[in-house]
Protein backbone atom coordinates (compact mmCIF):
# COMPACT_ATOMS: atom_id res chain seq x y z
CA UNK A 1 58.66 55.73 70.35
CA UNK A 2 59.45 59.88 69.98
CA UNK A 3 56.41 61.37 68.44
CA UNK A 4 57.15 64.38 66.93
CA UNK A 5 53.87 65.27 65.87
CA UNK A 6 52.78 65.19 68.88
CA UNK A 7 55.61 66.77 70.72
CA UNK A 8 55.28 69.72 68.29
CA UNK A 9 51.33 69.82 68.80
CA UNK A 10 52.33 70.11 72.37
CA UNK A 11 54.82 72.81 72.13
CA UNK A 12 52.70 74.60 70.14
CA UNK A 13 49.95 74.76 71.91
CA UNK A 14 51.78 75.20 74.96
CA UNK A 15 53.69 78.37 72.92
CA UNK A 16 50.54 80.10 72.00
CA UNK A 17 48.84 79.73 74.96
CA UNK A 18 51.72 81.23 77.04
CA UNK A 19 51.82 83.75 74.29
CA UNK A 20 48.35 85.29 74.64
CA UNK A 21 48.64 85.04 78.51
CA UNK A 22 51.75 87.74 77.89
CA UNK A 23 50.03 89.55 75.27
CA UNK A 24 47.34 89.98 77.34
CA UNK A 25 49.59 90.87 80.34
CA UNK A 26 51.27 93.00 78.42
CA UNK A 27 48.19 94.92 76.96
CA UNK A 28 46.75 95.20 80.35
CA UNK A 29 49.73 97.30 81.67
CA UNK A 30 49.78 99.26 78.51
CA UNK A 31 46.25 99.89 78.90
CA UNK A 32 46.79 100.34 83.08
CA UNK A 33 49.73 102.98 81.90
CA UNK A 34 47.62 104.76 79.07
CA UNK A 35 45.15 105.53 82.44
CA UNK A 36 47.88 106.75 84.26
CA UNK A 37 49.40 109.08 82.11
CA UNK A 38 45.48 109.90 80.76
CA UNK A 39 44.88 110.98 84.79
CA UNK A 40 48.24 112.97 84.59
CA UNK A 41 47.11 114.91 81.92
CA UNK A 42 43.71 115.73 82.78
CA UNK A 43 45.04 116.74 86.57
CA UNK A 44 47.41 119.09 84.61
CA UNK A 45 44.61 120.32 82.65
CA UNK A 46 42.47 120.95 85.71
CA UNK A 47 45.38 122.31 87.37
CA UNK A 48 46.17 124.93 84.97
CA UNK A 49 42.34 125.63 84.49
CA UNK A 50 42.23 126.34 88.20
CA UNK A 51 44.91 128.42 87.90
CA UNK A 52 43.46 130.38 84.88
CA UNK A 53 40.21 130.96 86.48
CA UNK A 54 42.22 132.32 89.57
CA UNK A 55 44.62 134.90 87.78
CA UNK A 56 41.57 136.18 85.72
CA UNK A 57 39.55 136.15 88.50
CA UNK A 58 42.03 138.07 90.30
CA UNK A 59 42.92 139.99 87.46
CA UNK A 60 39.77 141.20 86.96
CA UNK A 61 38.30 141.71 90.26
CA UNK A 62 41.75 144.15 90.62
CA UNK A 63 41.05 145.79 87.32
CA UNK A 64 37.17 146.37 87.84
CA UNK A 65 38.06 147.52 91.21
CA UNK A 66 40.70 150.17 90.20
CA UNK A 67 37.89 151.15 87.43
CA UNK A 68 35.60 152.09 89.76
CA UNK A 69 38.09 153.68 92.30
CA UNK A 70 39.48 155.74 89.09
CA UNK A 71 36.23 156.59 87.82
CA UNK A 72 35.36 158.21 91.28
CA UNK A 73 38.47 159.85 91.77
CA UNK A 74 37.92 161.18 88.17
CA UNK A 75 34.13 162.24 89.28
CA UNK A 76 34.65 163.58 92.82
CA UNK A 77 37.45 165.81 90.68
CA UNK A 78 35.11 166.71 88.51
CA UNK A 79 32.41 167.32 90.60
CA UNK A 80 34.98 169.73 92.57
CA UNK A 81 36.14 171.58 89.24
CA UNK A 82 32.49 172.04 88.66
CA UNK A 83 32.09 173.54 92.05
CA UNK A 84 35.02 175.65 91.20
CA UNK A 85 33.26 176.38 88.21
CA UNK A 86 30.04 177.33 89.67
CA UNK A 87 32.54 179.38 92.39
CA UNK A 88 34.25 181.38 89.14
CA UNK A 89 30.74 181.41 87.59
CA UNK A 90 29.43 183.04 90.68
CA UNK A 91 32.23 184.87 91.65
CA UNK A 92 32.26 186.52 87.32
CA UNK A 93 28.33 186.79 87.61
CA UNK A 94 28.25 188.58 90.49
């Protein structure tokens, strides 16, 4: 004789049990692609910090350099108006 209490006890139990198996599948991957794209982002993050910390140290290495290479050339001219200086002074005094 068809039992359909049975039948639908079976099926159901069946259903859900399938069910969380996918749900769980499913979460897994989402959880799997969530990593992924969580790697992506912090390699682009470490990326661009790399790339930061090389332009400004670049930048600034260049600029401190040309500092100090302008603030000689501004000092040795200087220095050679104030020999000039001491020259006129000299060459007035005397």
């Amino acid at each position: 004789m068809y039992n359909d209490d049975d039948d639908a006890n079976n099926y159901y139990i069946t259903y859900t049990n399938n069910t969380y198996i996918l749900l769980l599948v499913l979460l897994l991957l989402q959880l799997l692609l969530l990593l992924l794209l969580l790697l992506l982002l912090l390699l682009l993050l470490l990326l661009l910090l790399l790339r930061l910390l090389i332009y400004y140290y670049f930048y600034y290495y260049y600029y401190y350099y040309h500092y100090y290479y302008f603030y000689y050339y501004y000092y040795y001219y200087y220095y050679y108006y104030y020999y000039y200086y001491y020259y006129y002074y000299y060459y007035f005094y005397y």
